[in-house]
N, C-alpha and C. Protein backbone atom coordinates (compact mmCIF):
# COMPACT_ATOMS: atom_id res chain seq x y z
N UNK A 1 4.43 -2.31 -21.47
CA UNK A 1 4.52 -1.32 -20.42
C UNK A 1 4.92 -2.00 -19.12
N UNK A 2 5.91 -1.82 -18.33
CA UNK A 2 6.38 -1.77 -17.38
C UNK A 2 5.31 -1.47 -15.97
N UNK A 3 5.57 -1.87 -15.06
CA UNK A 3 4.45 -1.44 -13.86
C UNK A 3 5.51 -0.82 -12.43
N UNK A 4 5.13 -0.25 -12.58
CA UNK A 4 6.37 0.72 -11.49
C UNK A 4 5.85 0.14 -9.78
N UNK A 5 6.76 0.52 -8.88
CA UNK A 5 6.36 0.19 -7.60
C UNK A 5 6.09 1.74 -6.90
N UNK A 6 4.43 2.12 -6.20
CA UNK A 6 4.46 3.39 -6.62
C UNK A 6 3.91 3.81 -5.23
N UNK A 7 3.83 2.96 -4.30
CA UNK A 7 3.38 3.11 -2.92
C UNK A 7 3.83 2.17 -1.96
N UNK A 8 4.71 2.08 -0.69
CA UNK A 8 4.70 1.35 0.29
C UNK A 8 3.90 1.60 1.48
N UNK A 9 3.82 0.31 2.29
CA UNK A 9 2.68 0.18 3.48
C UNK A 9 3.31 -0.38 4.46
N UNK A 10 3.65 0.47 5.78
CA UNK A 10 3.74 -0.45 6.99
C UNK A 10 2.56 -0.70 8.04
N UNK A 11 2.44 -1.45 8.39
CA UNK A 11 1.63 -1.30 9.21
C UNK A 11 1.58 -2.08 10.56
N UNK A 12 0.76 -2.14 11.29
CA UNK A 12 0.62 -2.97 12.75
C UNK A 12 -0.32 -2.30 14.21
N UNK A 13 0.26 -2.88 15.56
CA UNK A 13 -0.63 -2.94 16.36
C UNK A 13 -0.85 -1.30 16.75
N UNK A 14 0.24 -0.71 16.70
CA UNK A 14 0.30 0.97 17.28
C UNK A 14 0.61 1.76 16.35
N UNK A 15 -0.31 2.53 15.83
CA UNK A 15 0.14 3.74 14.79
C UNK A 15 0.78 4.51 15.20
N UNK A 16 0.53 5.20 15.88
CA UNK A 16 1.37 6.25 16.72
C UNK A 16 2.99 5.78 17.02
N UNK A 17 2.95 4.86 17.28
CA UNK A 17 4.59 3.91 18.09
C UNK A 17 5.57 3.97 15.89
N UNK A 18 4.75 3.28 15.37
CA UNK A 18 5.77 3.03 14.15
C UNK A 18 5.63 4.51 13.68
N UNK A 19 4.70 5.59 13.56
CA UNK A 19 4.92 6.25 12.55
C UNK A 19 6.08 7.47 13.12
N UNK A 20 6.09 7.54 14.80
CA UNK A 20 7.58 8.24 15.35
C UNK A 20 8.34 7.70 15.06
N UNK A 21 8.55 6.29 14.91
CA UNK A 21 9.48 5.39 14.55
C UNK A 21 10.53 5.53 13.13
N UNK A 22 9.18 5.90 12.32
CA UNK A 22 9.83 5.80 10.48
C UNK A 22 10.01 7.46 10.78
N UNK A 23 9.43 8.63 11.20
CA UNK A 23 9.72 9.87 11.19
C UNK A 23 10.62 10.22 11.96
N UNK A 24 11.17 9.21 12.82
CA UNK A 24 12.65 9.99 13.56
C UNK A 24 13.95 9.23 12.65
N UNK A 25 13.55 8.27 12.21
CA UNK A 25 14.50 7.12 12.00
C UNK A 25 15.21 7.35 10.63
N UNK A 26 13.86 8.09 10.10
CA UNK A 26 14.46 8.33 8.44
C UNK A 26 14.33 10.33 7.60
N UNK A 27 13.44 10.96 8.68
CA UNK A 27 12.93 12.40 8.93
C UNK A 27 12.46 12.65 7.73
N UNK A 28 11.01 10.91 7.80
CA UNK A 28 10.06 11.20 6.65
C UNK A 28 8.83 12.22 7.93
N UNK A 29 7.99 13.16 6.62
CA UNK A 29 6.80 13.53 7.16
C UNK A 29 5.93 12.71 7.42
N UNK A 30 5.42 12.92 8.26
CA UNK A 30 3.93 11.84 8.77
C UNK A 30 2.83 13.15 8.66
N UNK A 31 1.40 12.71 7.42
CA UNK A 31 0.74 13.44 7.19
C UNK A 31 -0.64 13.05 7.44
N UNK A 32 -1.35 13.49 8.35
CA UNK A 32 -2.46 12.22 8.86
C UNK A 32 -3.31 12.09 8.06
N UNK A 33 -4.22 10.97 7.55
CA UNK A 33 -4.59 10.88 6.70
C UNK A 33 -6.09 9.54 7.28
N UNK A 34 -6.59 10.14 8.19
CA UNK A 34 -7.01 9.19 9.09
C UNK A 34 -6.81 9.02 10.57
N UNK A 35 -7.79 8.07 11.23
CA UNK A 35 -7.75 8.21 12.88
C UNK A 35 -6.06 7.53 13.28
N UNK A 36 -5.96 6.32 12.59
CA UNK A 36 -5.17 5.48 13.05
C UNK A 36 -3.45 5.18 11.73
N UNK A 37 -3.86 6.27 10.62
CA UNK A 37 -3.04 6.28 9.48
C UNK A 37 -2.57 7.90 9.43
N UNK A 38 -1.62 7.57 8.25
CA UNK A 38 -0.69 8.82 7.75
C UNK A 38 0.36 8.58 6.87
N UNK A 39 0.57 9.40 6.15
CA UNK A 39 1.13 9.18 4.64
C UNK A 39 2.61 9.66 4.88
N UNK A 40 3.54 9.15 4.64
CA UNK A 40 4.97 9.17 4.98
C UNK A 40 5.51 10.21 3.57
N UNK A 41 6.11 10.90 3.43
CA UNK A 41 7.01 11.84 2.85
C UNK A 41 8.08 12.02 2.82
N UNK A 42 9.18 11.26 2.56
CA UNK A 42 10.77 10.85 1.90
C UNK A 42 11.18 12.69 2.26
N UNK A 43 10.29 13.39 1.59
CA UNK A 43 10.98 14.48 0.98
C UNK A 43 11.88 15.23 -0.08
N UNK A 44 12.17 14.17 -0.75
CA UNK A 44 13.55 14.01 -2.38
C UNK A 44 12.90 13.45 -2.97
N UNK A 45 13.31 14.73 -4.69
CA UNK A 45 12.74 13.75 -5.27
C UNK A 45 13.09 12.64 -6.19
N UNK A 46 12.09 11.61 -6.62
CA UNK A 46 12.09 10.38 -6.99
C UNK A 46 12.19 9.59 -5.79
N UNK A 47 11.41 9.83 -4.41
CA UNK A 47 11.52 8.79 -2.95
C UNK A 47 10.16 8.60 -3.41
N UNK A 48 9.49 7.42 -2.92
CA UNK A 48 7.82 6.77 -2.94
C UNK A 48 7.76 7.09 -1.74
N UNK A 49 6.50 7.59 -1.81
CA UNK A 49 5.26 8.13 -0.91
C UNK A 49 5.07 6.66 0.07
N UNK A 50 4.67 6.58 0.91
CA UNK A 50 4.00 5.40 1.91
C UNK A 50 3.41 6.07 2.80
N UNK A 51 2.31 4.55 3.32
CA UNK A 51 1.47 5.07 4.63
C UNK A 51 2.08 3.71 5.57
N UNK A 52 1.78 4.75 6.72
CA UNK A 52 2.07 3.94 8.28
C UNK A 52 0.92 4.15 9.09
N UNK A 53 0.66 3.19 9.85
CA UNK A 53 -0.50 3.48 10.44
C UNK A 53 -0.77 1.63 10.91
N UNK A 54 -2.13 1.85 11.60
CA UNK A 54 -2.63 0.79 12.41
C UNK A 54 -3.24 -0.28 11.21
N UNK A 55 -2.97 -1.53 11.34
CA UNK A 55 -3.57 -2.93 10.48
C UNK A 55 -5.08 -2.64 10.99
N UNK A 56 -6.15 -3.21 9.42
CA UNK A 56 -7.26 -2.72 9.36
C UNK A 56 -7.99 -3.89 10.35
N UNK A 57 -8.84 -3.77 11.35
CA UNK A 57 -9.18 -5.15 11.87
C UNK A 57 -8.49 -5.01 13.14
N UNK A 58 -7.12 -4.63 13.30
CA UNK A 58 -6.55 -5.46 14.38
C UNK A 58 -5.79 -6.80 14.16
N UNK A 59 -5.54 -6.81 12.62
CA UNK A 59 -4.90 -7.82 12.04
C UNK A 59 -3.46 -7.79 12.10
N UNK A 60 -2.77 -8.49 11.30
CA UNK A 60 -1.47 -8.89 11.73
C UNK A 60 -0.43 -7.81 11.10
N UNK A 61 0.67 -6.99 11.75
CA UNK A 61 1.32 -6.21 10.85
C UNK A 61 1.99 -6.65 9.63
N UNK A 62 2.43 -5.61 8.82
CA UNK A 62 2.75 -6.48 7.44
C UNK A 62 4.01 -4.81 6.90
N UNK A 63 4.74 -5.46 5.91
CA UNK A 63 4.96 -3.90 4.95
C UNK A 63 4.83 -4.97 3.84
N UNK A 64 4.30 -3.68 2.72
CA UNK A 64 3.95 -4.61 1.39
C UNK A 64 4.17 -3.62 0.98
N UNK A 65 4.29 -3.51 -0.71
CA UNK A 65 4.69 -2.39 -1.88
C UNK A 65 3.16 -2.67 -2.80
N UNK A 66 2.89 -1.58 -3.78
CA UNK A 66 1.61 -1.16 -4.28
C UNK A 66 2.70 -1.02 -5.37
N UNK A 67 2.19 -2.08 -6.36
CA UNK A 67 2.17 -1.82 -7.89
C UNK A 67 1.20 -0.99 -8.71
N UNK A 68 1.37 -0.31 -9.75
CA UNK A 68 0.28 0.17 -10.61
C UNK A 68 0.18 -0.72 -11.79
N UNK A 69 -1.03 -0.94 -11.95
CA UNK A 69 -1.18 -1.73 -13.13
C UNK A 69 -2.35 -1.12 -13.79
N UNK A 70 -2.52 -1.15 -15.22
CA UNK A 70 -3.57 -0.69 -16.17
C UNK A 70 -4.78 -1.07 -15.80
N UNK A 71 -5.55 -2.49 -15.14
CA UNK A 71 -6.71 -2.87 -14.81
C UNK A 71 -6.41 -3.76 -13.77
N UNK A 72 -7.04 -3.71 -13.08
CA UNK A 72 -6.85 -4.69 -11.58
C UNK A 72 -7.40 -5.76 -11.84
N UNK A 73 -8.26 -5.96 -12.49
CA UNK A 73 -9.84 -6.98 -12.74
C UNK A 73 -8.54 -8.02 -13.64
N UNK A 74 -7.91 -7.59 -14.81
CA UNK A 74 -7.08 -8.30 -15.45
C UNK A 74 -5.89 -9.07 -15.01
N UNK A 75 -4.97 -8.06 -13.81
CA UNK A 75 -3.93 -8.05 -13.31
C UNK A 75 -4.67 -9.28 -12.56
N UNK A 76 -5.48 -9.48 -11.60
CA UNK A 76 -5.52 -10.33 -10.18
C UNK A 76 -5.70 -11.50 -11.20
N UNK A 77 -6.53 -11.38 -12.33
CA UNK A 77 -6.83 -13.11 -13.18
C UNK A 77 -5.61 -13.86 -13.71
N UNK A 78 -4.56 -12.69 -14.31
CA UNK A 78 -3.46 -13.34 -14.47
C UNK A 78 -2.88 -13.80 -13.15
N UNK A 79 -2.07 -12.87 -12.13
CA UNK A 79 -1.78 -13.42 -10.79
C UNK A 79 -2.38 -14.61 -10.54
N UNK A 80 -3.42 -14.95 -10.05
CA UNK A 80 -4.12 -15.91 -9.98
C UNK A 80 -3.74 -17.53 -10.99
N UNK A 81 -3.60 -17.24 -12.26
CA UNK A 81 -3.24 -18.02 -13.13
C UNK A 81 -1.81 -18.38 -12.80
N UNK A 82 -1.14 -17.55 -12.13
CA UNK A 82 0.59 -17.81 -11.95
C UNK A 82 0.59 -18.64 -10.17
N UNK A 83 -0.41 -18.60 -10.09
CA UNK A 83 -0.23 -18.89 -8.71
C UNK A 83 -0.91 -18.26 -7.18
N UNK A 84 -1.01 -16.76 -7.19
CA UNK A 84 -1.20 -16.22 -6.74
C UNK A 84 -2.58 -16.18 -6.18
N UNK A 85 -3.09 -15.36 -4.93
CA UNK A 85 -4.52 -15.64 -4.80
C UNK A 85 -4.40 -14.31 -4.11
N UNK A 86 -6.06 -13.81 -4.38
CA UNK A 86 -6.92 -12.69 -4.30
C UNK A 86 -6.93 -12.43 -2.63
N UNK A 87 -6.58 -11.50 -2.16
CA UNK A 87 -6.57 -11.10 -0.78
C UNK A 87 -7.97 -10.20 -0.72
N UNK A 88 -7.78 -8.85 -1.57
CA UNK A 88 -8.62 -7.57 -1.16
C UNK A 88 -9.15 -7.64 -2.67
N UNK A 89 -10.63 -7.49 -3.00
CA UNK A 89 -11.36 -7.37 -4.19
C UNK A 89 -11.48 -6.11 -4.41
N UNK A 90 -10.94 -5.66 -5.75
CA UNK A 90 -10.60 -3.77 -6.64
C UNK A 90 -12.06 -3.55 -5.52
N UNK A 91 -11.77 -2.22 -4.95
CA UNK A 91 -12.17 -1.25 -4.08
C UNK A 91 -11.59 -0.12 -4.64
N UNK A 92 -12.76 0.87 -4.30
CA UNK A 92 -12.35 2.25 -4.66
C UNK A 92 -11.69 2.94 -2.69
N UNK A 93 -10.93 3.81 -2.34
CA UNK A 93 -10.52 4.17 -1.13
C UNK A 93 -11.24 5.53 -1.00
N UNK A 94 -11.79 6.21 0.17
CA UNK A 94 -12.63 7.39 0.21
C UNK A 94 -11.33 8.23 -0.56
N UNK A 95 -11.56 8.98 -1.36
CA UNK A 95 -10.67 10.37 -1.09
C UNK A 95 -9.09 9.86 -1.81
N UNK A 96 -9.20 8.38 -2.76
CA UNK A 96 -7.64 8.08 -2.66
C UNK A 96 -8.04 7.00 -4.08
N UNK A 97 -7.50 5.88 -4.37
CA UNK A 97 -7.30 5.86 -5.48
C UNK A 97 -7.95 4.15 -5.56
N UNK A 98 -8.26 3.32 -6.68
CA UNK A 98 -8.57 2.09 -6.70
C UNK A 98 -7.60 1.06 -6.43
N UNK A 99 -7.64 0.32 -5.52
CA UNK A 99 -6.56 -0.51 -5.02
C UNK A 99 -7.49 -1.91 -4.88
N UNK A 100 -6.37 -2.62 -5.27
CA UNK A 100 -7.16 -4.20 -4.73
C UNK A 100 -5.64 -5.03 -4.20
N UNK A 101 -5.48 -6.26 -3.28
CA UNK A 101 -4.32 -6.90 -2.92
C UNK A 101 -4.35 -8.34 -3.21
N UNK A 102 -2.85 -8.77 -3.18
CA UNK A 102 -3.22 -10.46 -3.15
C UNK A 102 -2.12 -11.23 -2.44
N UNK A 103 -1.80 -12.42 -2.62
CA UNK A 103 -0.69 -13.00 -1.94
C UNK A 103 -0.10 -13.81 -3.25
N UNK A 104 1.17 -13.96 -3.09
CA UNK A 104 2.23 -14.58 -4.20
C UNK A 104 2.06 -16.13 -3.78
N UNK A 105 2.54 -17.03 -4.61
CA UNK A 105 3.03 -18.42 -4.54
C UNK A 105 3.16 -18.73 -2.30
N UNK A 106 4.18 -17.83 -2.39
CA UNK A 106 4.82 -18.33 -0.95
C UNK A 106 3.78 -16.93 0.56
N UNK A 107 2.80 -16.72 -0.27
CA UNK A 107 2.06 -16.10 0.70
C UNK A 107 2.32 -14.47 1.03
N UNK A 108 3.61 -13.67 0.21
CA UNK A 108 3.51 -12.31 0.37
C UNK A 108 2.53 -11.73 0.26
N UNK A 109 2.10 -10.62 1.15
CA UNK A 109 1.51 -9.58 0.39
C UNK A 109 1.31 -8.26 -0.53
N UNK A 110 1.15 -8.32 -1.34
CA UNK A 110 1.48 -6.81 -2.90
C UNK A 110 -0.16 -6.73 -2.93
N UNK A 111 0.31 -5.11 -2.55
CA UNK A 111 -1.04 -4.35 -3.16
C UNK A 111 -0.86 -3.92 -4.87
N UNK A 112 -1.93 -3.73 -5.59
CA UNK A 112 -2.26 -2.66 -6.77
C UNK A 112 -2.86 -1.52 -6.59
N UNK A 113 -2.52 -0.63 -7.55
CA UNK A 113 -3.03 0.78 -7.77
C UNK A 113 -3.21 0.95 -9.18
N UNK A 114 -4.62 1.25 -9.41
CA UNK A 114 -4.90 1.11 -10.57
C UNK A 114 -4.42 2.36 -11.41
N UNK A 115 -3.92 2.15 -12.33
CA UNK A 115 -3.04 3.67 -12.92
C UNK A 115 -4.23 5.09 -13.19
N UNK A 116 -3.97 5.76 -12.85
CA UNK A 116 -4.73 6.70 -13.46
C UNK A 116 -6.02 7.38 -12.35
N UNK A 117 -6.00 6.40 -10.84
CA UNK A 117 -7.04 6.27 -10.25
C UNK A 117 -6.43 6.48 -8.97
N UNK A 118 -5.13 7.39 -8.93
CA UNK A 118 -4.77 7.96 -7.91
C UNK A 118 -4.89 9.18 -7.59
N UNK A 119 -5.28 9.79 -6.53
CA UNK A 119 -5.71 11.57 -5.65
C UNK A 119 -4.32 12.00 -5.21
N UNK A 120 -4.67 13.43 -5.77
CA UNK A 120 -3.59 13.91 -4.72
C UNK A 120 -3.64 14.40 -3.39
């Protein structure tokens, strides 16, 4: 089985500043989804869904893509074995789906979404 890319993430210092930004720039919906977040809407279909919004912390902005994979617990041990290291430990999200993150060889960041454990 294949693992699709099934969510993107921008994020940084001003929510408000990027998410006019991606909604004038590309006339995705911005759907709030939170104080400082909101879920982006392509509008066509076969476009991926994303959120824009403020870095959690006050941390550093980033865009990363959300794989789905069958088990996260499995997925991060292999990653890990290839190189990779554990950023965010499988968490469930209020209201949204099981996600955990990590960083590649050269330090990217890729989130997961655990299949089956996404809200609409």
């Amino acid at each position: 089985m294949s693992n699709p890319i099934v969510h993107v993430e921008v994020v940084g210092e001003d929510a408000e500043t990027l998410q006019g930004f991606y909604r004038d720039a590309f006339d995705w919906q911005m759907l709030p989804s939170g104080p400082d977040y909101a879920m982006a809407h392509p509008g066509v279909e076969g476009g991926i869904d994303g959120g824009v919004g403020a870095s959690p912390e006050g941390g550093e902005g980033h865009v990363t893509f959300y794989v789905e994979v069958g088990d996260l617990e499995a997925t991060l041990g292999k990653i890990e074995g290839l190189g990779g290291s554990r950023v965010v430990e499988p968490m469930d999200l209020p209201d949204g789906p099981r996600i955990a993150m990590f960083t590649d060889p050269e330090g990217h960041l890729v989130g997961l979404i655990e299949a089956g454990s996404r809200r609409s």
